[in-house]
PDB file of N, CA and C in Angstrom:
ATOM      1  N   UNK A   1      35.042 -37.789  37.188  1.00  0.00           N
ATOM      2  CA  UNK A   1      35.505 -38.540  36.035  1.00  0.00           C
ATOM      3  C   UNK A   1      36.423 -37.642  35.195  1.00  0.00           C
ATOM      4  N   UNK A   2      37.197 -38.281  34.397  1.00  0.00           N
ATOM      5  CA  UNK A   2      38.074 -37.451  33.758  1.00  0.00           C
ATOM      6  C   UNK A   2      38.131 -37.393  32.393  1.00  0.00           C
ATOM      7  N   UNK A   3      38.547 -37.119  31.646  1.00  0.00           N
ATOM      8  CA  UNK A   3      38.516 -36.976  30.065  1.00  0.00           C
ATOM      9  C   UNK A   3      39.828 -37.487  29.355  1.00  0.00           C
ATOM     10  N   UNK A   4      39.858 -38.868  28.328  1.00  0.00           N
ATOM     11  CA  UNK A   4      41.183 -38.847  28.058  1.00  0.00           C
ATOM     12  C   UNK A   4      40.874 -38.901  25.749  1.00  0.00           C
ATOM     13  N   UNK A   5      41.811 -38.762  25.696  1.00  0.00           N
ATOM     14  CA  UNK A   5      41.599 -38.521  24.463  1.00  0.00           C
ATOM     15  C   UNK A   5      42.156 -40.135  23.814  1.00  0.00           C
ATOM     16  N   UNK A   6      41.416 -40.702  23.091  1.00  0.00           N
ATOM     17  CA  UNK A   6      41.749 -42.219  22.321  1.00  0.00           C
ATOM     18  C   UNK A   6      42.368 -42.170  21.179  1.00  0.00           C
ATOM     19  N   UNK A   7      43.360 -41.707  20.205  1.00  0.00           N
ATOM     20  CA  UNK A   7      43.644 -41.525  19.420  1.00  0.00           C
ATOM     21  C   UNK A   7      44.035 -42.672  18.404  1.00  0.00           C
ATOM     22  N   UNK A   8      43.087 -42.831  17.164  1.00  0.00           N
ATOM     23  CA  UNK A   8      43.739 -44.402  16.708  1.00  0.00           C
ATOM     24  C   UNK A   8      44.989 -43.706  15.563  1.00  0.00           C
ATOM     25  N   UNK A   9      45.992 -44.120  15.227  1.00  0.00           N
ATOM     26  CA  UNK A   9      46.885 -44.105  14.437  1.00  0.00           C
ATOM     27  C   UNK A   9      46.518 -45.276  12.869  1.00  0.00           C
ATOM     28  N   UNK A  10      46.958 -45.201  11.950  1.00  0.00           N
ATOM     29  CA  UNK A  10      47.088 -45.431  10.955  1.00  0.00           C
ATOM     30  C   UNK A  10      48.332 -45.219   9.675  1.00  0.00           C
ATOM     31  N   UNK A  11      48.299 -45.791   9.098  1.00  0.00           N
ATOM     32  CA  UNK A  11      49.369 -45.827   8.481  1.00  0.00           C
ATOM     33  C   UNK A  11      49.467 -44.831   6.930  1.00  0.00           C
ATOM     34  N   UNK A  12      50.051 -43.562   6.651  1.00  0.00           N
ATOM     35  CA  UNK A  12      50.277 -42.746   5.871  1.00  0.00           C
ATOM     36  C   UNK A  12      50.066 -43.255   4.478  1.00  0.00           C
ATOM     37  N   UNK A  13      50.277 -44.332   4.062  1.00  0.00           N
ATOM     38  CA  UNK A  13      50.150 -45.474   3.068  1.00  0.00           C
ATOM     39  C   UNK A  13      48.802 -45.715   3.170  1.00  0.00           C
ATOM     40  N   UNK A  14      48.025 -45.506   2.553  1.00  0.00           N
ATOM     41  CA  UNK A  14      46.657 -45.530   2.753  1.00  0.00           C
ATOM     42  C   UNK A  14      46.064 -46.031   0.851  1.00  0.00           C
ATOM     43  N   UNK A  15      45.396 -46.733   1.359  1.00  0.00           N
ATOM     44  CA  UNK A  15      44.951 -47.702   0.117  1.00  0.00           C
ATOM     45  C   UNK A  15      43.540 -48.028  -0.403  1.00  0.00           C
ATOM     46  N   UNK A  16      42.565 -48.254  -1.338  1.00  0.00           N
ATOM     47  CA  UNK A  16      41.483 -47.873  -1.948  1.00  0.00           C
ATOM     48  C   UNK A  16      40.825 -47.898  -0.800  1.00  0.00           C
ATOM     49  N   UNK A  17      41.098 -48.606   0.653  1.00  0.00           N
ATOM     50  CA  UNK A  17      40.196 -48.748   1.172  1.00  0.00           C
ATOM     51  C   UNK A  17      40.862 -48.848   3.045  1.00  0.00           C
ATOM     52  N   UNK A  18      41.218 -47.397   2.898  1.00  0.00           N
ATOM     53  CA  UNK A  18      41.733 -46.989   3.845  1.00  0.00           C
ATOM     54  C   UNK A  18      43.088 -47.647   4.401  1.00  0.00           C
ATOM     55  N   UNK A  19      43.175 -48.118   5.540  1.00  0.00           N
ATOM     56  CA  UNK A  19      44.061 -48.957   6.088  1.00  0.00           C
ATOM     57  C   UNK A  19      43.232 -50.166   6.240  1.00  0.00           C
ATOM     58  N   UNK A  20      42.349 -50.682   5.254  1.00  0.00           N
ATOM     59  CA  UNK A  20      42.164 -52.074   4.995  1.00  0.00           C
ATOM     60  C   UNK A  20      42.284 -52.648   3.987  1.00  0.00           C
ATOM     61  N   UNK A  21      42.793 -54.382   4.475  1.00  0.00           N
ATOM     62  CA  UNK A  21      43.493 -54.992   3.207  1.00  0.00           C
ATOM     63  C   UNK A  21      41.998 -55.071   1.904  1.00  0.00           C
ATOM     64  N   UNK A  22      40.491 -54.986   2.316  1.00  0.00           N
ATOM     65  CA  UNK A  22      39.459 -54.944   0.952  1.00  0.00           C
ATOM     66  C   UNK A  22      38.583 -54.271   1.887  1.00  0.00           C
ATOM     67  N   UNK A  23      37.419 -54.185   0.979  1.00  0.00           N
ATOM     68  CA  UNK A  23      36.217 -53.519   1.140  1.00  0.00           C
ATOM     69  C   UNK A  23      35.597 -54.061   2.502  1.00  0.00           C
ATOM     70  N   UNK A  24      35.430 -55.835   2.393  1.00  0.00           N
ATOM     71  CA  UNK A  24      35.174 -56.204   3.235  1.00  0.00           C
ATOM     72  C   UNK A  24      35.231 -56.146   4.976  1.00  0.00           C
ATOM     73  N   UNK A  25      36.627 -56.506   5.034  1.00  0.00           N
ATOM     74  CA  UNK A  25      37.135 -55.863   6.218  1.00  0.00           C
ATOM     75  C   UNK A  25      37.047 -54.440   6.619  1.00  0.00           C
ATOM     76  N   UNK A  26      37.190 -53.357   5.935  1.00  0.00           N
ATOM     77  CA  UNK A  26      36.777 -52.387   6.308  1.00  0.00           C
ATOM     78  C   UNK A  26      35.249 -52.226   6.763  1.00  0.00           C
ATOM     79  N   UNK A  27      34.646 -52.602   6.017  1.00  0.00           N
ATOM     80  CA  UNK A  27      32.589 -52.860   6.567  1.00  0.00           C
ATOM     81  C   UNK A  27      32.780 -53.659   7.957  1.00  0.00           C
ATOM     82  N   UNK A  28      33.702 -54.417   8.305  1.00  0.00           N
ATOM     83  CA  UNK A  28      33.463 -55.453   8.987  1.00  0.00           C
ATOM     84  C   UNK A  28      33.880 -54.223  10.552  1.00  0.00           C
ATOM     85  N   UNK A  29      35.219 -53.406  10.135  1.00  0.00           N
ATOM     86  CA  UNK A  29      36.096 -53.147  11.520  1.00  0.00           C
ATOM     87  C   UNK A  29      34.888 -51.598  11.614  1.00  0.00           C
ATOM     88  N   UNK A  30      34.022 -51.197  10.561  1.00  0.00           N
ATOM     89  CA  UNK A  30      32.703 -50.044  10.740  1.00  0.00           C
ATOM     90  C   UNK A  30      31.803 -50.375  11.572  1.00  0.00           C
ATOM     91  N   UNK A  31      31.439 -51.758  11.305  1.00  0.00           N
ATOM     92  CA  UNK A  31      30.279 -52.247  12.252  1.00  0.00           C
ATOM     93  C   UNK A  31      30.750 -52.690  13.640  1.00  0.00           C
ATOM     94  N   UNK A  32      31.813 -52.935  13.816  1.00  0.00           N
ATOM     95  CA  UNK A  32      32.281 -53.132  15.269  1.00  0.00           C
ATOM     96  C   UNK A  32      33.003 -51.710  16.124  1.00  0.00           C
ATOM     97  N   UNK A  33      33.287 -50.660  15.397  1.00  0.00           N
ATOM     98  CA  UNK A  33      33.845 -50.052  15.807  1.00  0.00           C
ATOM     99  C   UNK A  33      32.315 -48.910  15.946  1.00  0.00           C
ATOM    100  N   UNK A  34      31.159 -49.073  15.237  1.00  0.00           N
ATOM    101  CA  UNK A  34      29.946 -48.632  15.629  1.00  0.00           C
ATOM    102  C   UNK A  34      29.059 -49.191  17.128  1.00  0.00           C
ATOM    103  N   UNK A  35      29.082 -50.927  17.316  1.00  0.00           N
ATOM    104  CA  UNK A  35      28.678 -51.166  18.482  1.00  0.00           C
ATOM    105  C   UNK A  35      29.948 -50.833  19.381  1.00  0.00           C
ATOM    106  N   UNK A  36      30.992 -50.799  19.265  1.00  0.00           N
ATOM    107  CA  UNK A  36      31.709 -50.146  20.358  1.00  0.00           C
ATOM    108  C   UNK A  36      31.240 -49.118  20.819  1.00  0.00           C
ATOM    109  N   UNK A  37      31.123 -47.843  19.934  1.00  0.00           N
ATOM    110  CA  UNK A  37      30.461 -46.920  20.126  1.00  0.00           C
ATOM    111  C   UNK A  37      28.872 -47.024  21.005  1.00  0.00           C
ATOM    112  N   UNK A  38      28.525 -47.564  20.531  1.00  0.00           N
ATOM    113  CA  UNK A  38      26.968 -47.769  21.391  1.00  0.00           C
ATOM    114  C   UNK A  38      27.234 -48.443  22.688  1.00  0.00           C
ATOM    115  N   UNK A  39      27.577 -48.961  23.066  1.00  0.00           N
ATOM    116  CA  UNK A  39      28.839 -49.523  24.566  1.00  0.00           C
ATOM    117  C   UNK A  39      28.836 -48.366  25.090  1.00  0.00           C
ATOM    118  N   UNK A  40      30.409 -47.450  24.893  1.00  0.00           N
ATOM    119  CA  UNK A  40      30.431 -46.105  25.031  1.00  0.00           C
ATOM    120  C   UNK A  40      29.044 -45.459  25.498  1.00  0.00           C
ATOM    121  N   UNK A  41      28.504 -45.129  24.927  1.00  0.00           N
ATOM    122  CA  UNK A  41      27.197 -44.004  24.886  1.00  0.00           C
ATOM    123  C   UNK A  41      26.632 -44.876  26.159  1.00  0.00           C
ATOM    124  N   UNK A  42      26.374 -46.075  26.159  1.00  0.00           N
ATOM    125  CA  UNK A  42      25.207 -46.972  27.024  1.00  0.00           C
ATOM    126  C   UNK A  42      25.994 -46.986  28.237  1.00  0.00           C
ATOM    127  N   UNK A  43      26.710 -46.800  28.265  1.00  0.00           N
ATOM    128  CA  UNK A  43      27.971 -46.729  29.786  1.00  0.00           C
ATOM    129  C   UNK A  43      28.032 -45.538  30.178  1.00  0.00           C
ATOM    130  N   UNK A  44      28.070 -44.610  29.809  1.00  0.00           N
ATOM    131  CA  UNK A  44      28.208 -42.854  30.008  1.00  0.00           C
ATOM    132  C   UNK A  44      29.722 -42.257  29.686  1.00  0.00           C
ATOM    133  N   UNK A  45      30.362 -43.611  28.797  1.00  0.00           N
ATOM    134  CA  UNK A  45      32.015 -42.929  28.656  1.00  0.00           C
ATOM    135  C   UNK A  45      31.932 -42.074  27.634  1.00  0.00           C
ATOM    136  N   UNK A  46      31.074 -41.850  26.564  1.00  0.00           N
ATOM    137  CA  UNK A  46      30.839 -41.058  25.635  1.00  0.00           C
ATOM    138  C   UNK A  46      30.874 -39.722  25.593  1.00  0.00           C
ATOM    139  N   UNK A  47      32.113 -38.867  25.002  1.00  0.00           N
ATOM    140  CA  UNK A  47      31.855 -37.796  24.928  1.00  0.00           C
ATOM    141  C   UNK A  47      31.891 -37.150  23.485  1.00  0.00           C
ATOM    142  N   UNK A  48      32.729 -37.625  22.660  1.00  0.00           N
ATOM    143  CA  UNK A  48      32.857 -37.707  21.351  1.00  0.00           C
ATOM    144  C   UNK A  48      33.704 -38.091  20.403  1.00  0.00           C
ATOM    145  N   UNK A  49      33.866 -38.750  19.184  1.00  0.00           N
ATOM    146  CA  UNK A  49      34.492 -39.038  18.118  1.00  0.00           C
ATOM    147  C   UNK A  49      34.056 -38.918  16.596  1.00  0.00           C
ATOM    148  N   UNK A  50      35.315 -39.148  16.246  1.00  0.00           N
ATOM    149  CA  UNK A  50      35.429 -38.807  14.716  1.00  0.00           C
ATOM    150  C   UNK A  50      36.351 -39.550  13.748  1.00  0.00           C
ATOM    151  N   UNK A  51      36.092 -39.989  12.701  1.00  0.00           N
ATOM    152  CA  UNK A  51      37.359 -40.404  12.062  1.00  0.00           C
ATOM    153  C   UNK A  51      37.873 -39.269  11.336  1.00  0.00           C
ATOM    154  N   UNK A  52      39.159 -39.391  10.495  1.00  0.00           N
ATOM    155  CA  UNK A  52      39.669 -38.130   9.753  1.00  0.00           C
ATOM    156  C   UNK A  52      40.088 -38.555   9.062  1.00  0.00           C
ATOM    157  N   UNK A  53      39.737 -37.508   7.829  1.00  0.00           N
ATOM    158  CA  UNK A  53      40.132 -37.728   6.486  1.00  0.00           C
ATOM    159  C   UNK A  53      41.845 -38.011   6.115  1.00  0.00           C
ATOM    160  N   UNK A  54      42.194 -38.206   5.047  1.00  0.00           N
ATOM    161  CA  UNK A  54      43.568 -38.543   4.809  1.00  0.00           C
ATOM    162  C   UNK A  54      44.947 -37.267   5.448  1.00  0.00           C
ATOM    163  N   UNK A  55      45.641 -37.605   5.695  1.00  0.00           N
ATOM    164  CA  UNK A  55      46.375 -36.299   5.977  1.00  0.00           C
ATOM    165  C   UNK A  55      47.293 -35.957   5.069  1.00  0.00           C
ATOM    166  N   UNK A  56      46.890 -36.084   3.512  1.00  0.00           N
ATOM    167  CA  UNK A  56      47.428 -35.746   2.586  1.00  0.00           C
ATOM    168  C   UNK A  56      46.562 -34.215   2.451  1.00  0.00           C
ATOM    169  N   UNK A  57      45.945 -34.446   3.347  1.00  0.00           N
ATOM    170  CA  UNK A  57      44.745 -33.243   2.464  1.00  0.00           C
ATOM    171  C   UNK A  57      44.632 -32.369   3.752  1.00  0.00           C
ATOM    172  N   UNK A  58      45.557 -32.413   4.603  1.00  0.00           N
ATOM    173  CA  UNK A  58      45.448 -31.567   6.118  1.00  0.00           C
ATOM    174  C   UNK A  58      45.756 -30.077   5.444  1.00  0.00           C
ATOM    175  N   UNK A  59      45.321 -28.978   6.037  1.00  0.00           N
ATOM    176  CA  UNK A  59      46.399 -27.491   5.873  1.00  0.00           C
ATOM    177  C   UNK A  59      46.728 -27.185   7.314  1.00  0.00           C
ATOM    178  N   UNK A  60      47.625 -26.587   7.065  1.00  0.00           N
ATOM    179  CA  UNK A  60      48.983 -26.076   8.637  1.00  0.00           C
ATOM    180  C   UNK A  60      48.533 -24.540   8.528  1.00  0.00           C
ATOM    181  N   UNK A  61      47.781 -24.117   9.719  1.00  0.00           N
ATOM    182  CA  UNK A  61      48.026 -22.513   9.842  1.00  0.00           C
ATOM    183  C   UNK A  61      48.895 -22.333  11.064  1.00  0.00           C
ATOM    184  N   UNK A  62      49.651 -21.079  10.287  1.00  0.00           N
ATOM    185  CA  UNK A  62      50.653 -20.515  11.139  1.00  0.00           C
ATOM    186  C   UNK A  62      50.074 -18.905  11.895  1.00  0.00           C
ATOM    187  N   UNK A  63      49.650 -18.935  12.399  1.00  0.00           N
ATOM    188  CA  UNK A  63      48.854 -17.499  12.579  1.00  0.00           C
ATOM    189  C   UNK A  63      49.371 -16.461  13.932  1.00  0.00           C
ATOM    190  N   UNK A  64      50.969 -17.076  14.208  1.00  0.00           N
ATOM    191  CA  UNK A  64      51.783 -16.430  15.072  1.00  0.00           C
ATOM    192  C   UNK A  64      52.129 -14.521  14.597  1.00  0.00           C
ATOM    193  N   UNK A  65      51.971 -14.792  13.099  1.00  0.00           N
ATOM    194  CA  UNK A  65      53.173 -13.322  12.882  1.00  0.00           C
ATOM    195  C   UNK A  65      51.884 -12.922  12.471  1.00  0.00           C
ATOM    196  N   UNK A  66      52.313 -11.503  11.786  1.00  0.00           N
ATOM    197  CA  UNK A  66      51.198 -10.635  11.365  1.00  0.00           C
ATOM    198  C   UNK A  66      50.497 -11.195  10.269  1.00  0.00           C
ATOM    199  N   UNK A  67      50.747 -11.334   9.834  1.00  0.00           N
ATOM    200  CA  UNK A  67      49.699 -12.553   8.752  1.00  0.00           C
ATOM    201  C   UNK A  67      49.747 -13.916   8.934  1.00  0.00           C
ATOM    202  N   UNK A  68      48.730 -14.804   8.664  1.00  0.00           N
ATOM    203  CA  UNK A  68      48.622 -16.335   8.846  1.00  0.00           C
ATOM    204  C   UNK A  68      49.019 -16.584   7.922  1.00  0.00           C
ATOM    205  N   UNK A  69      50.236 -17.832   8.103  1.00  0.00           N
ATOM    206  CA  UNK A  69      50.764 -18.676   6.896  1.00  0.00           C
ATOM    207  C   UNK A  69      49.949 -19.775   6.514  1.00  0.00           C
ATOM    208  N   UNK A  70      49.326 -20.511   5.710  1.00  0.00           N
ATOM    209  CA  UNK A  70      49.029 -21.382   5.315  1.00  0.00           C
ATOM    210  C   UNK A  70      49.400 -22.462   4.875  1.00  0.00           C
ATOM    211  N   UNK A  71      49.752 -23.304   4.944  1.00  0.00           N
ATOM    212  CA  UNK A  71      50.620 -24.582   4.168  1.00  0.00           C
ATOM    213  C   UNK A  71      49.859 -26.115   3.944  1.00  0.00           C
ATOM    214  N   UNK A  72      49.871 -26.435   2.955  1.00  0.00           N
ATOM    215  CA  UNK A  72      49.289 -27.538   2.767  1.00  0.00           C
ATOM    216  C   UNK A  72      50.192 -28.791   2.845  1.00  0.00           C
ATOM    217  N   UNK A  73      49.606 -29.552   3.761  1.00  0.00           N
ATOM    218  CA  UNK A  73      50.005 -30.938   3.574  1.00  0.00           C
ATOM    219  C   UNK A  73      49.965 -30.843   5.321  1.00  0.00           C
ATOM    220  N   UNK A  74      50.299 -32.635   5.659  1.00  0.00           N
ATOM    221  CA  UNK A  74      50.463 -32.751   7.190  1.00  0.00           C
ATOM    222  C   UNK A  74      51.303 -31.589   7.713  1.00  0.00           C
ATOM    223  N   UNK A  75      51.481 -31.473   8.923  1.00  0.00           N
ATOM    224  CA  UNK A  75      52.037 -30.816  10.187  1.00  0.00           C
ATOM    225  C   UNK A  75      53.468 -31.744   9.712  1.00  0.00           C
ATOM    226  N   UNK A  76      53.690 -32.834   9.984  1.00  0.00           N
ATOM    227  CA  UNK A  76      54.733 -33.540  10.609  1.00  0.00           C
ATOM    228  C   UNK A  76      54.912 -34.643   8.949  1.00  0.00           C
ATOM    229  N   UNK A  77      56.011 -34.891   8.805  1.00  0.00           N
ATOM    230  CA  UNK A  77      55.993 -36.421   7.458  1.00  0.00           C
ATOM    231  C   UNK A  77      56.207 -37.195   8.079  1.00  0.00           C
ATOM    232  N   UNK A  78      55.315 -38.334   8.514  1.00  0.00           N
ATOM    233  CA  UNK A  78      55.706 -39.648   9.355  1.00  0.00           C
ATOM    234  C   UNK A  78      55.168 -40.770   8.915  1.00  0.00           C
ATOM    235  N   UNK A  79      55.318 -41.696   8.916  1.00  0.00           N
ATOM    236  CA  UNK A  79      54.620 -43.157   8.289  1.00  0.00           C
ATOM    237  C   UNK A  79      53.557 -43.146   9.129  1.00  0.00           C
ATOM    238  N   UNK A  80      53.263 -42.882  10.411  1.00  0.00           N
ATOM    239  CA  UNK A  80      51.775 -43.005  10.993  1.00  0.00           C
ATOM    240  C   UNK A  80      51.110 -41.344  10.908  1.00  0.00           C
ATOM    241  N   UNK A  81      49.836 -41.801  10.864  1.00  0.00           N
ATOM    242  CA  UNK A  81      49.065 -40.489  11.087  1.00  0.00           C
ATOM    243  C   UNK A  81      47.779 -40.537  12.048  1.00  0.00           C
ATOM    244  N   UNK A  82      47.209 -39.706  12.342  1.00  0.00           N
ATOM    245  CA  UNK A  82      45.829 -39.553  13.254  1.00  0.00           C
ATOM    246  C   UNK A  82      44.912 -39.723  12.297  1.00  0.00           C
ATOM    247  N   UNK A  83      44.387 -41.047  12.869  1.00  0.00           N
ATOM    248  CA  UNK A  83      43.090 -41.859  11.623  1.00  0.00           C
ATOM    249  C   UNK A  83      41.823 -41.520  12.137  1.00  0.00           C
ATOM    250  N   UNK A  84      41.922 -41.310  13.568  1.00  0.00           N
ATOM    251  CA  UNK A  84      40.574 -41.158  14.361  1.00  0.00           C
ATOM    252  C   UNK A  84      40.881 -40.868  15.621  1.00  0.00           C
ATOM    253  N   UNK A  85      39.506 -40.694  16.553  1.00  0.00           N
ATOM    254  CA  UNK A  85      39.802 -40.672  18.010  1.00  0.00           C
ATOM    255  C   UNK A  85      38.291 -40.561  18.729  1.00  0.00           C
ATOM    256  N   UNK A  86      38.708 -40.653  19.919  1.00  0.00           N
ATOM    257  CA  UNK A  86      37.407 -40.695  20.682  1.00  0.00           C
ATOM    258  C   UNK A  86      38.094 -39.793  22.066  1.00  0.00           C
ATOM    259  N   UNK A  87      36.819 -38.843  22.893  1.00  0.00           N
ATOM    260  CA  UNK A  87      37.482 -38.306  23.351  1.00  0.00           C
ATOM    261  C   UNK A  87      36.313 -38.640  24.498  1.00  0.00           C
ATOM    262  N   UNK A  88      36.960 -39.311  25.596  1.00  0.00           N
ATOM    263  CA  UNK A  88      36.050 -39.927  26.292  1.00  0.00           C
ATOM    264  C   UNK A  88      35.593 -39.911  27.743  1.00  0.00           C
ATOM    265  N   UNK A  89      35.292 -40.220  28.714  1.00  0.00           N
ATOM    266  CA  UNK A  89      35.463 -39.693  30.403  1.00  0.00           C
ATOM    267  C   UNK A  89      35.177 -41.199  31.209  1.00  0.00           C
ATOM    268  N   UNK A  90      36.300 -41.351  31.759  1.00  0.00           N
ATOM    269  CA  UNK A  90      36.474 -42.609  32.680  1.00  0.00           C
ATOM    270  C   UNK A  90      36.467 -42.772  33.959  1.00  0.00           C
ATOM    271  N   UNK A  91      36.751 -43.158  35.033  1.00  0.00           N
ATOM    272  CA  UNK A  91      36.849 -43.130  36.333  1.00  0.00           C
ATOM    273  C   UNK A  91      38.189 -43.190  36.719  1.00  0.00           C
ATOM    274  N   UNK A  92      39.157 -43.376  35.825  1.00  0.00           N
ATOM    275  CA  UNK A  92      40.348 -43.475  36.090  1.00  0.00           C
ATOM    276  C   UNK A  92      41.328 -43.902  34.913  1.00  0.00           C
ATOM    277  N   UNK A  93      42.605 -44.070  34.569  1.00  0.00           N
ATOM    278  CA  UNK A  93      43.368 -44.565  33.491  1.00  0.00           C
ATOM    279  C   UNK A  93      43.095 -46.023  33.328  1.00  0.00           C
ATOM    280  N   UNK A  94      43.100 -46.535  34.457  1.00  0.00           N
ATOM    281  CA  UNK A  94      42.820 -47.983  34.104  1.00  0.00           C
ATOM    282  C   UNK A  94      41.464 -48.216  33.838  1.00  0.00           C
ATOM    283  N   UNK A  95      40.600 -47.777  33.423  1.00  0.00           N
ATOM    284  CA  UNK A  95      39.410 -47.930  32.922  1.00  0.00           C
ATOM    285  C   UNK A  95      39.891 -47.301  31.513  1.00  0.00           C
ATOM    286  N   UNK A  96      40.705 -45.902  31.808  1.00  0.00           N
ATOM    287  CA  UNK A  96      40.530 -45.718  29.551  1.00  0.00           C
ATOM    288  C   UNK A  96      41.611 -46.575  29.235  1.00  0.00           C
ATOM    289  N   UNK A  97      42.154 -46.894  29.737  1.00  0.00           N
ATOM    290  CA  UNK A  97      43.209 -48.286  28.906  1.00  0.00           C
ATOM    291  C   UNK A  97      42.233 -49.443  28.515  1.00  0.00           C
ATOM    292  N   UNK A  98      41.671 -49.846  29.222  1.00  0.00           N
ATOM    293  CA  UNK A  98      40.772 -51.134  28.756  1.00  0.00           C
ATOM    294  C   UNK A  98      39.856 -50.899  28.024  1.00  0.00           C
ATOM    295  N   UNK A  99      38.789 -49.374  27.726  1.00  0.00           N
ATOM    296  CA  UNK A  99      38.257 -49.275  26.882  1.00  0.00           C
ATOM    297  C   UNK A  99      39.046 -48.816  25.357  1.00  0.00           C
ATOM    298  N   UNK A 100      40.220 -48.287  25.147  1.00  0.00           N
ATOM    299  CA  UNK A 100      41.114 -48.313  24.523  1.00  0.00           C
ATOM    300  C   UNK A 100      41.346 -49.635  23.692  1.00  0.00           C
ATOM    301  N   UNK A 101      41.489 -50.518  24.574  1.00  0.00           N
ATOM    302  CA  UNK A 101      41.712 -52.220  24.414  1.00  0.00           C
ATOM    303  C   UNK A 101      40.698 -52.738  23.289  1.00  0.00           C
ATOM    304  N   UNK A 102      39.972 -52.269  23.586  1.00  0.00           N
ATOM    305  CA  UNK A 102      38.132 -52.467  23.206  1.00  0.00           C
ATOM    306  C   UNK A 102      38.252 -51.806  21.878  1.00  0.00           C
ATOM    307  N   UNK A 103      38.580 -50.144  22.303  1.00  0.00           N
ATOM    308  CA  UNK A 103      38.396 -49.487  20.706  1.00  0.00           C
ATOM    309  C   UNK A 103      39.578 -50.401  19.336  1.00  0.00           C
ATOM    310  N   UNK A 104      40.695 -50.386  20.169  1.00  0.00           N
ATOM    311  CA  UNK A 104      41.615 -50.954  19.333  1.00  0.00           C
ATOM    312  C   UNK A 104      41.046 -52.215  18.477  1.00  0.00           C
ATOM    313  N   UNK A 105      40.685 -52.989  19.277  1.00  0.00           N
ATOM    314  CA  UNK A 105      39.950 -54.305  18.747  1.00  0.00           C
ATOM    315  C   UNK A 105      38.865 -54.112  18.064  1.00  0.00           C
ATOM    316  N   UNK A 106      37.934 -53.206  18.224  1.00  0.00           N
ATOM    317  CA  UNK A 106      36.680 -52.813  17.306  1.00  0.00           C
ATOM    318  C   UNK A 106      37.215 -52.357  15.986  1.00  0.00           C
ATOM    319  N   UNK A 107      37.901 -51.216  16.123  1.00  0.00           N
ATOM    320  CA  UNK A 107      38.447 -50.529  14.459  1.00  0.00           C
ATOM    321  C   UNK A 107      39.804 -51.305  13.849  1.00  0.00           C
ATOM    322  N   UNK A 108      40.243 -51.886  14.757  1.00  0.00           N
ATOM    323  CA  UNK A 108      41.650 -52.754  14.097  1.00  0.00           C
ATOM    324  C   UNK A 108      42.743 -51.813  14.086  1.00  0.00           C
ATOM    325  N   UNK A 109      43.029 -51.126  14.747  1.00  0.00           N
ATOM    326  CA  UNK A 109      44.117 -50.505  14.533  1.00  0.00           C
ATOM    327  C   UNK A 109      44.921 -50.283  16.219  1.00  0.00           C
ATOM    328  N   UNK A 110      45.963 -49.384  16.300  1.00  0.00           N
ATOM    329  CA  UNK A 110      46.649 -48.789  17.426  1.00  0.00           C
ATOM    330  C   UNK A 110      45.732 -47.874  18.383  1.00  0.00           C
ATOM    331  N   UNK A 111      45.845 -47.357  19.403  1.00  0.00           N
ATOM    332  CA  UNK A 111      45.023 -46.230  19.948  1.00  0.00           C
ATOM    333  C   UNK A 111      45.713 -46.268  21.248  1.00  0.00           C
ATOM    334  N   UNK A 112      46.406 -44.756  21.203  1.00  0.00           N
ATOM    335  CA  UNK A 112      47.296 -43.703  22.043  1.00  0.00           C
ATOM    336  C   UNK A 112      45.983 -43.318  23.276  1.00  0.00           C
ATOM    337  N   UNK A 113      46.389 -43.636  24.370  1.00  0.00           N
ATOM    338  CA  UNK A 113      45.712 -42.954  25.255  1.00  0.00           C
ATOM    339  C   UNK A 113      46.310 -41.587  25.831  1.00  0.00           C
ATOM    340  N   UNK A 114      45.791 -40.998  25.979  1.00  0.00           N
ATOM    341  CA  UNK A 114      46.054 -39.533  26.731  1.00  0.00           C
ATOM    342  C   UNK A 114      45.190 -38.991  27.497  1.00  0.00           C
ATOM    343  N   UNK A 115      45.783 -38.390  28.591  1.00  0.00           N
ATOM    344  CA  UNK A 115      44.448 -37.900  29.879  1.00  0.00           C
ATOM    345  C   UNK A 115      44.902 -35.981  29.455  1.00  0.00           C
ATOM    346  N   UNK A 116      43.633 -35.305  29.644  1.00  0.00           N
ATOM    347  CA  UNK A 116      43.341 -34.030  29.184  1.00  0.00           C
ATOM    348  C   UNK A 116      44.371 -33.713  30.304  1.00  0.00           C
ATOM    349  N   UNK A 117      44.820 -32.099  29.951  1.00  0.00           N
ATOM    350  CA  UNK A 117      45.376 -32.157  31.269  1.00  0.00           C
ATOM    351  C   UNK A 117      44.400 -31.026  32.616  1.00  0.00           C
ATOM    352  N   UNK A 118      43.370 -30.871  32.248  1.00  0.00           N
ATOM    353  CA  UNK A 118      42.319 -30.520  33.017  1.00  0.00           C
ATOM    354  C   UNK A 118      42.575 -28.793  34.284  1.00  0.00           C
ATOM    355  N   UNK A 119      43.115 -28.130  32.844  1.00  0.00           N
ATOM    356  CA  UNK A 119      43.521 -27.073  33.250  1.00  0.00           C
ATOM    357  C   UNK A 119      42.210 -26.039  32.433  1.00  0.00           C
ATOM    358  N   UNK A 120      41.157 -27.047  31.637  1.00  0.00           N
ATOM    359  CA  UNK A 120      40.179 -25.897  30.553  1.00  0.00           C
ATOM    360  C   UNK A 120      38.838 -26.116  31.052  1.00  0.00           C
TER     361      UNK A 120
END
C-alpha cells in the first residue's frame, strides 16, 4: 500500500468561522468530516490528520546560512492556503482519489491528492 498525502485547501479570506458561511455549517462539515474519519480508521486507510491554524500566523525558517532566519507570515501570498490534510495509505491512486472525493464532501472544501514519493 502506499501513502498519499490529502491536502484540503481553503481560502486566505477566512471569516469568524473559518471558511464557513455560520457557525452552523461549520458544526455540520466537523461532524461529517469526523465520521469520515472513522471510515478511514475502520478501513485501515488511516494514517494521520490535522487541521491548521490560519496562515496568517505561520513562521518561515530559513536555516540554510549560518544563522536561521525567521520570518513571520505564510511561505507564499496566495488566495488559497493549506486548511488541513490527511496523510493516508491506499492500494492504489484510484482508491486515494475516491477517498479524496469522500474527504472533499465531508469537510466541504478542495483536496489535492499527492502520492509520497517513497524514497523515506
Amino acid at each position: 500500500m502506499a501513502h498519499y498525502l490529502m491536502a484540503v485547501h481553503g481560502s486566505a479570506e477566512m471569516g469568524e468561522f473559518g471558511n464557513y458561511e455560520s457557525k452552523e455549517a461549520m458544526e455540520a462539515a466537523f461532524a461529517t468530516t469526523d465520521e469520515f474519519n472513522e471510515r478511514l480508521r475502520a478501513n485501515g486507510n488511516w494514517v494521520f490528520a490535522g487541521g491548521l491554524t490560519s496562515a496568517s500566523i505561520a513562521s518561515v525558517v530559513d536555516g540554510q546560512g549560518k544563522e536561521p532566519v525567521i520570518t513571520d507570515g505564510p511561505y507564499l501570498e496566495t488566495k488559497e492556503y493549506l486548511a488541513g490534510f490527511w496523510v493516508i495509505e491506499a492500494a492504489d491512486l484510484d482508491v486515494a482519489l475516491q477517498l479524496a472525493a469522500e474527504g472533499s464532501k465531508a469537510c466541504g472544501g478542495k483536496v489535492e491528492v499527492r502520492p509520497f514519493d517513497g524514497l523515506g
